[in-house]
Protein backbone atom coordinates (compact mmCIF):
# COMPACT_ATOMS: atom_id res chain seq x y z
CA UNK A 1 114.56 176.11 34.13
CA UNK A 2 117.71 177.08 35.37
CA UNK A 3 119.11 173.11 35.48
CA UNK A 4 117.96 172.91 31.97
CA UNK A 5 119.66 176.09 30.70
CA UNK A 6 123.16 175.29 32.45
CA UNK A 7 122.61 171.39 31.12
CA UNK A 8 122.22 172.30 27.61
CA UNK A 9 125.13 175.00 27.76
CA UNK A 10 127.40 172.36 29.16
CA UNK A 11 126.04 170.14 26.09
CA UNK A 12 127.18 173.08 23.35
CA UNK A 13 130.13 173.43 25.23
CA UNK A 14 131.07 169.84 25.24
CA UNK A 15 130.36 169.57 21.48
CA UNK A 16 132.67 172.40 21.07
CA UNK A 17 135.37 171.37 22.67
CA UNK A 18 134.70 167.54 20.99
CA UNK A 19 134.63 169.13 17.69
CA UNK A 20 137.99 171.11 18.82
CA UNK A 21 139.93 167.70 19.40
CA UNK A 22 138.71 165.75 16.81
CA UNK A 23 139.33 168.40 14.03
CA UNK A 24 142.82 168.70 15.90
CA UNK A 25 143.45 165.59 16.09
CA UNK A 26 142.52 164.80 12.11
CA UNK A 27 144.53 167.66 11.31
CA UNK A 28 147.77 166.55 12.96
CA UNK A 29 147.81 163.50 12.11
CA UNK A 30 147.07 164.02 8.56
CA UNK A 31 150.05 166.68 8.55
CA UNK A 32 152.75 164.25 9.50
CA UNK A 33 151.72 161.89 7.65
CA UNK A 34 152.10 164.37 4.82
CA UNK A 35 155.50 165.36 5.80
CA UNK A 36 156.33 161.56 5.90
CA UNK A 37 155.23 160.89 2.44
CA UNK A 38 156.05 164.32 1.10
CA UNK A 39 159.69 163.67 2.30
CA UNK A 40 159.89 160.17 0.42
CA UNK A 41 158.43 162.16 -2.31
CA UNK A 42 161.34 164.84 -2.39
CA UNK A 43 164.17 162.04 -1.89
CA UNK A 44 162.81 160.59 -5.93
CA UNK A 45 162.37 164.27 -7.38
CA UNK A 46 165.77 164.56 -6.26
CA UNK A 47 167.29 161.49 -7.66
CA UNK A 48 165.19 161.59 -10.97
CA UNK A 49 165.62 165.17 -11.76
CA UNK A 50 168.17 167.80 -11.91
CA UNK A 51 168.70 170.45 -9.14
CA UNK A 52 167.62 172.91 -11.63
CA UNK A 53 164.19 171.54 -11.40
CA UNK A 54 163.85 172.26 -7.80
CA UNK A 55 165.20 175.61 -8.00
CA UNK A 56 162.36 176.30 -10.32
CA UNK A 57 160.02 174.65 -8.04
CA UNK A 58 161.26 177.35 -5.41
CA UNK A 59 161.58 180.13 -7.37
CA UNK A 60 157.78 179.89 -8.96
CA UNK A 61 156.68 179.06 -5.23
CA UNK A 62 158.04 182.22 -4.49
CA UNK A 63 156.76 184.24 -6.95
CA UNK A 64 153.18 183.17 -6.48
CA UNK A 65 153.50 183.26 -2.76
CA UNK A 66 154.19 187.13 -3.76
CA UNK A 67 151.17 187.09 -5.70
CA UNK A 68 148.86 185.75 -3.15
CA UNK A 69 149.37 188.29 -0.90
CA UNK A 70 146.50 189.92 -2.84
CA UNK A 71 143.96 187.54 -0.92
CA UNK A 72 144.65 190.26 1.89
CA UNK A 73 143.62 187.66 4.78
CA UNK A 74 139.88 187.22 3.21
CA UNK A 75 139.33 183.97 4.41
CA UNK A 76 140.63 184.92 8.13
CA UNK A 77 137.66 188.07 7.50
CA UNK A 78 134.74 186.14 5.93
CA UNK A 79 135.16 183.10 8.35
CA UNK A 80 134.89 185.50 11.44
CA UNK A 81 131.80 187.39 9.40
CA UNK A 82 130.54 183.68 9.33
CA UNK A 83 130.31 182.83 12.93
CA UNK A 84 127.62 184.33 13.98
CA UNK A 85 125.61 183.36 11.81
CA UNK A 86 126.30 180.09 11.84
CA UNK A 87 125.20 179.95 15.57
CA UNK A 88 121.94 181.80 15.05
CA UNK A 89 121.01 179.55 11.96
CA UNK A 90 120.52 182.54 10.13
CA UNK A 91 120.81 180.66 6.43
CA UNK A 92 120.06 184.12 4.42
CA UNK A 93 122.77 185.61 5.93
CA UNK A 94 125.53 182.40 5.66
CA UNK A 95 123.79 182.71 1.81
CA UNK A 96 124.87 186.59 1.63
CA UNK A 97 127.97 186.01 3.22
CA UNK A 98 128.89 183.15 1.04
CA UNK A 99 127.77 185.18 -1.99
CA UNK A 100 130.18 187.91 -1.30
CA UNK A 101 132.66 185.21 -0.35
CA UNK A 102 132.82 184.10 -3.64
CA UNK A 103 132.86 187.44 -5.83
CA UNK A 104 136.11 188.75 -3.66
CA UNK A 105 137.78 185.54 -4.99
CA UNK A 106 136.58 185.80 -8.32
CA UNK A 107 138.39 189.38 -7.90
CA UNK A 108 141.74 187.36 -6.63
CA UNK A 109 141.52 185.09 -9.04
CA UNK A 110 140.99 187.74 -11.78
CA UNK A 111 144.24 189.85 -10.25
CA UNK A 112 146.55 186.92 -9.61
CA UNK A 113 146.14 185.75 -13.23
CA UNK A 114 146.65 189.08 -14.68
CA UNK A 115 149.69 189.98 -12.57
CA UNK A 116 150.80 186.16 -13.49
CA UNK A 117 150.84 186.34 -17.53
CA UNK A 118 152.24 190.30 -16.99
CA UNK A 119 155.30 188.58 -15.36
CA UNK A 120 155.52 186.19 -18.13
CA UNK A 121 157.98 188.48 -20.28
CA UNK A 122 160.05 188.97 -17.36
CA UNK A 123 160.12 185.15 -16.57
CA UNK A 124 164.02 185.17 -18.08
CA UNK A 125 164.91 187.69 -15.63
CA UNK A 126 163.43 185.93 -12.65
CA UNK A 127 165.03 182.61 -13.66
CA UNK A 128 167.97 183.57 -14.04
CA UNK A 129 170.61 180.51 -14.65
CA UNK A 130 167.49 178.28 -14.60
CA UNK A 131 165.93 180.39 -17.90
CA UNK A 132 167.61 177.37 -19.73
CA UNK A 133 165.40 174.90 -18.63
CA UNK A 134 163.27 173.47 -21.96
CA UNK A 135 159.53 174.71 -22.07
CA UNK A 136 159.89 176.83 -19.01
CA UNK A 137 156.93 179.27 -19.78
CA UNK A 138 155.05 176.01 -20.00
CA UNK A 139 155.75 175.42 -16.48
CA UNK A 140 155.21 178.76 -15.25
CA UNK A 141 151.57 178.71 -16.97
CA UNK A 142 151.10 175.88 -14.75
CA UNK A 143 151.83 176.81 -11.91
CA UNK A 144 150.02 179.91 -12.16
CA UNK A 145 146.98 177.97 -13.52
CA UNK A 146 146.75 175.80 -10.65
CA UNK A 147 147.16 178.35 -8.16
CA UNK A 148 144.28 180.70 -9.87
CA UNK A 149 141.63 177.58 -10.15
CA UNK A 150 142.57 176.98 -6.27
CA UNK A 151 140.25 180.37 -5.53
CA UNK A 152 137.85 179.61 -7.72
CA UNK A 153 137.05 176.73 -6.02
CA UNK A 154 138.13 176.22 -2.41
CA UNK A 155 136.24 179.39 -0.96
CA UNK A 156 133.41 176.77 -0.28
CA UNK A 157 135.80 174.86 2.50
CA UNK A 158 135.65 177.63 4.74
CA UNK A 159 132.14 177.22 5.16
CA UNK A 160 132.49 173.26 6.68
CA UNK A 161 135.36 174.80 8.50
CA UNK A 162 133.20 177.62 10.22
CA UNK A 163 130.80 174.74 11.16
CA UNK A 164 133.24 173.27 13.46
CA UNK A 165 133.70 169.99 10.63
CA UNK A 166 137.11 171.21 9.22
CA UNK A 167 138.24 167.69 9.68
CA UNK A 168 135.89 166.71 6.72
CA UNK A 169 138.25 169.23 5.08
CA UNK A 170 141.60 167.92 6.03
CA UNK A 171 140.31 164.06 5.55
CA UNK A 172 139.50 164.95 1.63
CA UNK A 173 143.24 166.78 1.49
CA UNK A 174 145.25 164.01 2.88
CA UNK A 175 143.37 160.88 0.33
CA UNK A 176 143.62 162.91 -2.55
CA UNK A 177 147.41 164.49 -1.82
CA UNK A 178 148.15 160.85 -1.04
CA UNK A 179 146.98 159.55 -4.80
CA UNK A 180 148.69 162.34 -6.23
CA UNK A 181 152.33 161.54 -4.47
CA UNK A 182 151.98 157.97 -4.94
CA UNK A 183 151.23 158.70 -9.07
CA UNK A 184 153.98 161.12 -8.87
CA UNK A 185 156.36 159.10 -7.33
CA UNK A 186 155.23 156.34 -10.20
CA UNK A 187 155.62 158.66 -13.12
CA UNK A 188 158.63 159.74 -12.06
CA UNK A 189 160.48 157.04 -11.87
CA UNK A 190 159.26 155.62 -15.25
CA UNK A 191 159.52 158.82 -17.37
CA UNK A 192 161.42 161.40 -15.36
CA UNK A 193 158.86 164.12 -16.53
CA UNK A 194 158.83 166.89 -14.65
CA UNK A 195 155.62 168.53 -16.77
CA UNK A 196 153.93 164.81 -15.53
CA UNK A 197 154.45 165.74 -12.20
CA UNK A 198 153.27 169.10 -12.41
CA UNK A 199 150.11 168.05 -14.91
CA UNK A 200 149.30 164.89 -11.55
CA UNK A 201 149.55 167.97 -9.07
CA UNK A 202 147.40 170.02 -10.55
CA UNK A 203 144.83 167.18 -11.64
CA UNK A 204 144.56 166.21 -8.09
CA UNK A 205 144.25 169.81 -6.67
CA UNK A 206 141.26 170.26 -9.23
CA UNK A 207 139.75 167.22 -8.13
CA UNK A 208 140.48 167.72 -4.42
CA UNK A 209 138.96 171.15 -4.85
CA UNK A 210 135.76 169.69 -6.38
CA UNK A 211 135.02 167.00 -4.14
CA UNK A 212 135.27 169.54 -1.15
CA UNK A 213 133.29 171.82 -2.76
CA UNK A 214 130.93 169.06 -3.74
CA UNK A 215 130.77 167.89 -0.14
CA UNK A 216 129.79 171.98 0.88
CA UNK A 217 126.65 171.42 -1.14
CA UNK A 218 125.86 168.42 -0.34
CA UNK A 219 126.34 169.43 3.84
CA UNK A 220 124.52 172.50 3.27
CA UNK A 221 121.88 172.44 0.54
CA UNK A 222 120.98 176.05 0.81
CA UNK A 223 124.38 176.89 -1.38
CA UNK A 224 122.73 175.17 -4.41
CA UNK A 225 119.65 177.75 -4.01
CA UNK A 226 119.13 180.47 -6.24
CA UNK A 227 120.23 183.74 -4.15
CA UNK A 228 119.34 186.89 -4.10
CA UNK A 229 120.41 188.02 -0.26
CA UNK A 230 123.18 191.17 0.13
CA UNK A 231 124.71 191.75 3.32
CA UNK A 232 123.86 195.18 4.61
CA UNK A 233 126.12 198.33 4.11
CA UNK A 234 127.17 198.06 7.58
CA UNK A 235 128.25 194.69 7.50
CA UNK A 236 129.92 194.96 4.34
CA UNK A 237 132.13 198.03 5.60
CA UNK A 238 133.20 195.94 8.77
CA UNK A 239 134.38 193.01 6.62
CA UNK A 240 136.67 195.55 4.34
CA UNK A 241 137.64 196.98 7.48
CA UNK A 242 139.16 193.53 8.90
CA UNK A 243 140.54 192.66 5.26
CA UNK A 244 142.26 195.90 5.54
CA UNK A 245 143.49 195.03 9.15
CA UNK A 246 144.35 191.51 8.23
CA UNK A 247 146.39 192.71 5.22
CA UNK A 248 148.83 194.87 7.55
CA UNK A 249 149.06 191.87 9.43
CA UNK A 250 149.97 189.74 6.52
CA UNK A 251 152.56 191.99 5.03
CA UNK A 252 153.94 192.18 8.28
CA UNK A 253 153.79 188.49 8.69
CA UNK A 254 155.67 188.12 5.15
CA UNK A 255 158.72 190.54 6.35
CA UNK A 256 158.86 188.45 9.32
CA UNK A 257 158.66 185.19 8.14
CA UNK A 258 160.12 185.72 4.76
CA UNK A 259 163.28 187.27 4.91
CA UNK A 260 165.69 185.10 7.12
CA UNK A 261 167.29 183.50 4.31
CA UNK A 262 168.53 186.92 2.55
CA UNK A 263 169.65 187.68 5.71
CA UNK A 264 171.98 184.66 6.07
CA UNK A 265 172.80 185.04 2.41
CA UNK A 266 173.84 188.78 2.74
CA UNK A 267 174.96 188.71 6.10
CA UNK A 268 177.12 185.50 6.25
CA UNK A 269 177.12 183.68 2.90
CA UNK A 270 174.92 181.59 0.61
CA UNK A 271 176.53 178.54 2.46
CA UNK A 272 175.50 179.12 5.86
CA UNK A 273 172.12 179.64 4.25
CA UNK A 274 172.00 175.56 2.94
CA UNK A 275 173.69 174.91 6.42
CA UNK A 276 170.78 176.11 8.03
CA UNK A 277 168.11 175.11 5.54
CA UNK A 278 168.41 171.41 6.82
CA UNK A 279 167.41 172.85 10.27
CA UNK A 280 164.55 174.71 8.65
CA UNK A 281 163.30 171.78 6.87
CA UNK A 282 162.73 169.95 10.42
CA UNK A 283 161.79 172.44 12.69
CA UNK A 284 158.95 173.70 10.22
CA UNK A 285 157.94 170.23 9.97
CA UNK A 286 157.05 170.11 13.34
CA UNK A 287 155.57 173.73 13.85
CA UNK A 288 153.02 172.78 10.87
CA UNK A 289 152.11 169.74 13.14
CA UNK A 290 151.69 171.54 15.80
CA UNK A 291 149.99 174.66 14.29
CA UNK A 292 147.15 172.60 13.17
CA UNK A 293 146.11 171.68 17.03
CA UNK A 294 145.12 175.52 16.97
CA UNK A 295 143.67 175.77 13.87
CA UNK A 296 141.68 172.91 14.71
CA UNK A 297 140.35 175.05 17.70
CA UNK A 298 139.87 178.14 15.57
CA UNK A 299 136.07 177.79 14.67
CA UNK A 300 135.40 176.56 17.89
CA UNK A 301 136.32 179.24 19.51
CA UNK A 302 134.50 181.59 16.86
CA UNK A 303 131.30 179.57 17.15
CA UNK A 304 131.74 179.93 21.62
CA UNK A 305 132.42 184.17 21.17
CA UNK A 306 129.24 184.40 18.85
CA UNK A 307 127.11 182.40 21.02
CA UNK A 308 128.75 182.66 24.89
CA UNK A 309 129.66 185.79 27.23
CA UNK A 310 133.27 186.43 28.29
CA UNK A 311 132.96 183.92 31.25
CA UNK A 312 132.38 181.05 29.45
CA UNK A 313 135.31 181.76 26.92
CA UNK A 314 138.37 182.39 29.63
CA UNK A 315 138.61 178.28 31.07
CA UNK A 316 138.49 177.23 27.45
CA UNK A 317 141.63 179.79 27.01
CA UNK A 318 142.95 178.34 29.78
CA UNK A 319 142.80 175.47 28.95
CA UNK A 320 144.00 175.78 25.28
CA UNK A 321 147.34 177.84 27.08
CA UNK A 322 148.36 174.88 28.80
CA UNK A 323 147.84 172.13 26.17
CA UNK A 324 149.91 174.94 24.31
CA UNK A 325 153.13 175.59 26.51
CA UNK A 326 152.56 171.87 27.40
CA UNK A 327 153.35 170.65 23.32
CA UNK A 328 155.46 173.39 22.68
CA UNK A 329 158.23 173.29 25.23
CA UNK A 330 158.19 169.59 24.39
CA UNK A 331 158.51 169.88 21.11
CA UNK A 332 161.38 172.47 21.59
CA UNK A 333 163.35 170.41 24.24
CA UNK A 334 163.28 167.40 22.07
CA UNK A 335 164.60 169.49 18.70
CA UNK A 336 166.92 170.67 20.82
CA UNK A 337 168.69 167.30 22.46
CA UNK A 338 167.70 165.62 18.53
CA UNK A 339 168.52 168.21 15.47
CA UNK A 340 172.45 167.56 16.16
CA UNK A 341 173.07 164.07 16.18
CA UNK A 342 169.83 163.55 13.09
CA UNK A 343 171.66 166.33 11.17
CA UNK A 344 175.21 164.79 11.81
CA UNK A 345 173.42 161.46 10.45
CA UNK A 346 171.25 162.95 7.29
CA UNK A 347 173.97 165.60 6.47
CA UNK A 348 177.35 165.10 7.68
CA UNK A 349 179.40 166.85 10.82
CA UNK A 350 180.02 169.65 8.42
CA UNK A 351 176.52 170.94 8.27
CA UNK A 352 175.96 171.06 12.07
CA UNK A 353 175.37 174.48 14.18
CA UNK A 354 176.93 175.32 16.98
CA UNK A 355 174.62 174.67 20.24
CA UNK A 356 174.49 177.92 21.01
CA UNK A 357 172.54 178.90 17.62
CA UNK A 358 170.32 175.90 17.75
CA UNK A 359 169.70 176.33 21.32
CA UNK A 360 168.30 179.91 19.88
CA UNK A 361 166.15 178.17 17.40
CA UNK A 362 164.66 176.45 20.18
CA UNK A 363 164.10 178.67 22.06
CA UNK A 364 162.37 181.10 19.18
CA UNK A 365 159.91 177.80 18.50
CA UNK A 366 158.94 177.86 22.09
CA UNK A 367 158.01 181.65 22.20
CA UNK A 368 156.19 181.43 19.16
CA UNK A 369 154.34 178.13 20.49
CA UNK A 370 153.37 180.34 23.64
CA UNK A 371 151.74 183.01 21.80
CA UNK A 372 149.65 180.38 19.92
CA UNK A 373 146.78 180.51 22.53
CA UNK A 374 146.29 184.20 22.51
CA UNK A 375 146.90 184.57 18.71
CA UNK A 376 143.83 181.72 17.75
CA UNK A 377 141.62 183.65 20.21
CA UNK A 378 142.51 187.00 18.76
CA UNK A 379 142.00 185.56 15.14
CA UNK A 380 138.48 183.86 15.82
CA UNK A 381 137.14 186.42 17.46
CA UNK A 382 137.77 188.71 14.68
CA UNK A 383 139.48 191.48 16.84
CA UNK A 384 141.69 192.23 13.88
CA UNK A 385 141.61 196.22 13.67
CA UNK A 386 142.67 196.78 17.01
CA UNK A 387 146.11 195.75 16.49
CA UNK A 388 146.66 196.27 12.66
CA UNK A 389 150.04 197.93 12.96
CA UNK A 390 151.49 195.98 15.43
CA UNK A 391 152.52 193.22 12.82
CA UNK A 392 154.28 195.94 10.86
CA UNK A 393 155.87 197.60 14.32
CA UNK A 394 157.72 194.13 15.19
CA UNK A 395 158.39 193.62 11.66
CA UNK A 396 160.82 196.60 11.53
CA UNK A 397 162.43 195.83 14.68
CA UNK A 398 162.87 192.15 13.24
CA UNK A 399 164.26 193.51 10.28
CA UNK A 400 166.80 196.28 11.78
CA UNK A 401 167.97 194.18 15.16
CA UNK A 402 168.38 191.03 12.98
CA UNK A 403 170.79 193.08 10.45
CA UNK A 404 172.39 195.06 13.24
CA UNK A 405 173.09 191.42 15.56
CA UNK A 406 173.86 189.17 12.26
CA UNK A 407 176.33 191.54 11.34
CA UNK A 408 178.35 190.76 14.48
CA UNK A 409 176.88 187.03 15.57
CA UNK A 410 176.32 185.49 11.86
CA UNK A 411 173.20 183.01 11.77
CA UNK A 412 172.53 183.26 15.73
CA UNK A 413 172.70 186.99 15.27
CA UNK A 414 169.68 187.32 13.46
CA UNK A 415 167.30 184.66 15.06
CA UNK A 416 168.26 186.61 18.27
CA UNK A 417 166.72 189.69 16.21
CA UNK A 418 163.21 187.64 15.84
CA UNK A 419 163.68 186.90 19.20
CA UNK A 420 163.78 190.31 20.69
CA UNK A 421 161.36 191.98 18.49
CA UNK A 422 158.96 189.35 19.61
CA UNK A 423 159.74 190.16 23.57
CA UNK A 424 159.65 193.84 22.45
CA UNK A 425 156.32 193.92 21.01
CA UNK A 426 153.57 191.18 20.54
CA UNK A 427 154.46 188.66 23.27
CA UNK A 428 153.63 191.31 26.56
CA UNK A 429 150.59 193.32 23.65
CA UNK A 430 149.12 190.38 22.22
CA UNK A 431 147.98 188.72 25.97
CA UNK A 432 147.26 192.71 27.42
CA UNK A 433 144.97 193.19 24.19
CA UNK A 434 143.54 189.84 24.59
CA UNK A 435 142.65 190.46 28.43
CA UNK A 436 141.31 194.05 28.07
CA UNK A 437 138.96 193.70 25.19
CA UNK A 438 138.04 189.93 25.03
CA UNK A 439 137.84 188.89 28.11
CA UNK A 440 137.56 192.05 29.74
CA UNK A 441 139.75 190.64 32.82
CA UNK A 442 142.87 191.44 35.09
CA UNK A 443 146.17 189.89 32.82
CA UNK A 444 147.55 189.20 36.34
CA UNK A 445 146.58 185.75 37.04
CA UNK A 446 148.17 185.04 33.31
CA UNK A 447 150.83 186.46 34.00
CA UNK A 448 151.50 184.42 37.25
CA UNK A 449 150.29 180.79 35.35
CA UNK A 450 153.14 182.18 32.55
CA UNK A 451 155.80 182.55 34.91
CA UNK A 452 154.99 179.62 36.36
CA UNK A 453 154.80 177.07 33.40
CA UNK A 454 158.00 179.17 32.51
CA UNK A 455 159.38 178.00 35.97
CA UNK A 456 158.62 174.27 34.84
CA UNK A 457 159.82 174.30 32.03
CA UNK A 458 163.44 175.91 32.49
CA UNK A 459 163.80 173.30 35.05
CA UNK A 460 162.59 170.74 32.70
CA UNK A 461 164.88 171.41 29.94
CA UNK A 462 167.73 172.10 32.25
CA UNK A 463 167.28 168.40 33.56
CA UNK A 464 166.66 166.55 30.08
CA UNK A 465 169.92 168.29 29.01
CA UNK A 466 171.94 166.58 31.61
CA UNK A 467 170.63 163.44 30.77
CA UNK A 468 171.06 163.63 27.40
CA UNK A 469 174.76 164.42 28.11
CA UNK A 470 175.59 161.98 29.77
CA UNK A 471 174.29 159.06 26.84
CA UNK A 472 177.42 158.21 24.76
CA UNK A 473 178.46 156.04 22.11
CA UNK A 474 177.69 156.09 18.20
CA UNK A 475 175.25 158.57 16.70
CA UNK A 476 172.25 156.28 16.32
CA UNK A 477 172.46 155.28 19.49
CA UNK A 478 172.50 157.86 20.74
CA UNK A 479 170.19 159.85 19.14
CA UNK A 480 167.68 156.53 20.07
CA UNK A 481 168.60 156.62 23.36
CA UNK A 482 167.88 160.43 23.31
CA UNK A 483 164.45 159.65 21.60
CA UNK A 484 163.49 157.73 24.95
CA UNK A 485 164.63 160.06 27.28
CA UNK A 486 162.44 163.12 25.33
CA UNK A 487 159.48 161.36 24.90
CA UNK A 488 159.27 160.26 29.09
CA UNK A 489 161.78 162.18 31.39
CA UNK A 490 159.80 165.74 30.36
CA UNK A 491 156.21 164.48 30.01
CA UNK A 492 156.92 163.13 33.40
CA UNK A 493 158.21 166.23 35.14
CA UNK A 494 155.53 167.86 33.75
CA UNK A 495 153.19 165.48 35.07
CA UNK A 496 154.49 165.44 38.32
CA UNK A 497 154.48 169.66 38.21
CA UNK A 498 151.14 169.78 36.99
CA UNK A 499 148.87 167.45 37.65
CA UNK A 500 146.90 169.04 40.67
CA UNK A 501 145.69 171.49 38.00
CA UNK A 502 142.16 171.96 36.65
CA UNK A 503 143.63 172.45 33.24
CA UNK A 504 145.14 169.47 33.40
CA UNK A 505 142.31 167.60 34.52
CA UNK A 506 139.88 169.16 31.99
CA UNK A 507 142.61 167.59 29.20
CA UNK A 508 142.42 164.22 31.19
CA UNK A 509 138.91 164.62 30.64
CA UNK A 510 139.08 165.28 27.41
CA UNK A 511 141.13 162.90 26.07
CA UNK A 512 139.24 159.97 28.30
CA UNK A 513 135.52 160.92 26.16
CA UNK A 514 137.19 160.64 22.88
CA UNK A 515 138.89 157.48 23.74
CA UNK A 516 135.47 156.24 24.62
CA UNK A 517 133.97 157.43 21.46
C-alpha cells in the first residue's frame, strides 16, 4: 500500500510540475512574441499619428491604472480561496466561490465606471496641452468602457488558471492580441484613425474575453448550473481579510513601482526622464518575460500546499530558486554588456547612461529576480496577512532614500534608493517569513545556497565583463559579438559551477520529459 501511495504522489507531483513548465513555457513565449509585434506596432502609431496621441494613450493608461486599484488584489484572494477546492473536487464550493467571484467584480465594475464618468468634467484638467485633441471625451469613454467590460467578463479565467491550464488562457490572449495588432497596424496605415484603433482594441478584448469565458464553461460545465451555494461566514471573512492584506500590498506596490519617473522629473529634469525611458522600455520587456515563468508556477504551487505537507513543497522551492537566480543573473549580465551599444544604435550616443547607473539597473533586476521564488510561494499559498505592512514599510524607505540619494547622485541616486529599501526590508523578511510559517524549517541552508549562487554569479559577471571589453570595432559588431559571448560564456560557467546539483538535475529532468512529449 505504501508503493502505491508514494507512486501515485510522485504521479500528482509530476503532473504538477508538467503543468508548471508547460504553462511557463506558453506564457513566455507568447510574451515576447507580444513585445516583438507590439514593438512593430508602436514604430506605425508613431509614424501615422501625432505624439499627442500617445501622450493620451499614457495619460488615460494612467488614470485607469489609478482606478483599478479598487480591484484590491481580488483575483490574487479568490484564486488562493480556490485551491483547495479544486484539489478536493469539491464543485459546490468552486460554484460558491465562483459566485462570490463574480458579484465583487460586478462591485469593481460598478465603482470603476462611476469614478470614470465623475472624472469626465475634469478630463480638461488632466489633459492638459493634449485637451485639444478633437473628440477627446470620446476617447476617454473608450477607454474606460473597455476597461469596465474587462471585469465583467474575465473573472471566469482565473478559474482555468487555478486548474493548473493557464496556458489555455495565455494561448486565447496571444491569437486574438495578434488579429487585433495586425488590423491595427492595417487601419492605420490606410486611415490614420486613432478612434479605429481604439474601436479594433476594444472589439478584440470583448471577443478575447468571451471566448475565454466561453472556454470556462465549456471546461467546467458546473458554471452553466443554476446555483444556489454561499460560502460560509467563516470563509467569507478570511477572503476580505486577504483582500484587505493584498490591498496594502498593492498600494505599496504602486508607490514602489510607480513613482520613479516623478522622481527623475523633479529630481533631475524631464530629460533625463526620456533618457532613461529607452532603458525602461527594454529592461521591462524582459522582466515581463521572465515574470511569467513564475506565474506559470503560481497554481501549481497552490494546488501542491492544498493537497501536500511542508516536505513535499521545500525541493519544489528549491528547485524553482535555482531556475530563478539561474534566468535572472543571466538576464541581468546580458542587459548589462547589451543596453549600451543597442541604445547607442536605436537612440544615439546622447541618450546613453553612464555604466555606473546601468550597472545599478542591473543589478536592481537581479535582486528583484531573486526574490521571485519566495514571493510566488508566499502569493499561492495565500499567506497574505502576515506581512500586510511590509509593502507599505519598504515603500517609505523607497520613497525617502530615493529623494534623499537622487538629490545628490541624479538618476543612479534613486534606483540606489529601491535598492536599499529592498536589502532593508523584504529581501532578508520575505525568505525568514517564508521559512518559519510555510515550511516551518531552519532559513540556514538558504541562506548558505544564496551566498553561494551569489558567489557564482559575481564571478560570472566579473568574467563576461572582461570579455566583453576586450571585443572592439563598430557598434553592431560588437554588440553581435557580445550577443555570443552572453548567451555561452555564462550558461557555461554556470554549468560547470553547478551541475553536481540535484536542482540542476531535477531541471535536466525536466526539460528531457517535455522534450519527449
Amino acid at each position: 500500500m505504501s508503493g502505491k501511495q508514494d507512486v501515485g504522489k510522485g504521479g500528482r507531483q509530476r503532473n504538477r510540475i508538467e503543468y508548471s513548465a508547460i504553462n511557463a513555457s506558453v506564457a513566455m513565449v507568447s510574451q515576447a512574441l507580444m513585445i516583438v509585434v507590439g514593438y512593430i506596432s508602436r514604430v506605425v502609431f508613431t509614424r501615422t499619428l501625432s505624439t499627442s496621441y500617445a501622450g493620451v494613450n499614457g495619460l488615460f493608461a494612467d488614470i485607469l491604472g489609478v482606478l483599478s486599484l479598487s480591484e484590491l488584489g481580488i483575483a490574487s484572494a479568490m484564486s488562493y480561496a480556490l485551491y483547495r477546492p479544486i484539489a478536493q473536487n469539491d464543485i459546490p464550493r468552486i460554484q460558491a466561490v465562483m459566485k462570490l467571484y463574480k458579484r465583487l467584480y460586478m462591485y469593481v465594475a460598478a465603482f470603476v465606471g462611476a469614478a470614470g464618468l465623475a472624472m469626465l468634467p475634469f478630463l480638461g484638467y488632466f489633459a492638459g496641452d493634449l485637451s485639444a485633441i478633437e473628440h477627446l471625451a470620446l476617447i476617454y469613454l473608450l477607454y474606460l468602457g473597455n476597461s469596465v467590460m474587462s471585469y465583467l467578463l474575465m473573472y471566469r479565467s482565473t478559474l482555468i488558471t487555478a486548474h493548473q491550464r493557464e496556458y489555455v488562457v495565455s494561448l486565447c490572449y496571444t491569437a486574438f492580441s495578434l488579429v487585433q495588432i495586425i488590423l491595427q497596424i492595417i487601419l492605420l496605415l490606410a486611415t490614420g484613425s486613432y478612434i479605429a484603433y481604439l474601436l479594433t482594441a476594444i472589439i478584440g478584448s470583448l471577443l478575447c474575453n468571451l471566448c475565454i469565458s466561453w472556454q470556462a464553461g465549456r471546461m467546467y460545465p458546473y458554471l452553466r448550473e443554476k446555483n444556489s451555494h454561499e460560502l460560509p461566514e467563516t470563509e467569507k471573512r478570511e477572503i476580505r481579510r486577504n483582500i484587505g492584506a493584498l490591498a496594502l500590498h498593492r498600494f505599496g506596490a504602486v508607490v514602489i513601482n510607480n513613482t520613479d519617473n516623478l522622481l527623475i522629473s523633479r529630481l533631475v529634469g524631464i530629460a533625463s526622464v526620456g533618457i532613461y525611458s529607452n532603458y525602461y522600455l527594454v529592461i521591462h520587456s524582459v522582466q515581463q518575460v521572465l515574470a511569467r515563468l513564475f506565474q506559470g508556477m503560481a497554481a501549481s504551487i497552490g494546488n501542491l500546499g492544498a493537497s501536500e505537507d511542508r516536505e513535499a513543497m521545500e525541493p519544489v522551492f528549491y528547485n524553482a530558486f535555482f531556475i530563478g537566480q539561474w534566468v535572472y543573473s543571466l538576464a541581468a549580465i546580458c542587459l548589462y554588456e547589451l543596453l549600451p551599444p543597442f541604445i547607442e544604435i536605436s537612440f544615439g550616443p546622447k541618450y546613453l547612461l553612464d555604466r555606473s547607473t546601468v550597472l545599478i539597473l542591473c543589478v536592481l533586476v537581479f535582486l528583484q529576480g531573486m526574490r521571485k521564488a519566495v514571493a510566488t510561494f508566499w502569493y499561492a499559498l495565500g499567506m497574505f496577512w502576515l506581512d500586510r505592512y511590509k509593502a507599505l514599510a519598504e515603500a517609505a524607505l523607497n520613497l525617502i532614500i530615493s529623494i534623499i540619494l537622487g538629490i545628490r547622485w541624479g538618476i543612479a541616486g534613486v534606483f540606489m534608493g529601491t535598492i536599499l529599501s529592498m536589502l532593508l526590508v523584504p529581501l532578508w523578511i520575505d525568505p525568514y517569513m517564508f521559512f518559519r510559517h510555510c515550511l516551518k524549517k531552519s532559513l540556514g541552508p538558504f541562506v548558505r545556497k544564496y551566498i553561494g549562487y551569489l558567489a557564482v554569479i559575481v564571478l560570472t559577471w566579473w568574467l563576461v565583463d572582461i570579455v566583453c571589453g576586450l571585443v572592439t570595432g563598430g557598434l553592431f559588431r560588437v554588440l553581435l559579438v557580445r550577443m555570443a559571448i552572453c548567451a555561452v560564456l555564462p550558461n557555461a560557467l554556470f554549468l560547470a559551477a553547478h551541475f553536481w546539483r540535484q536542482e540542476f538535475k531535477s531541471a535536466m529532468w525536466l526539460a528531457a520529459s517535455l522534450l519527449k512529449k
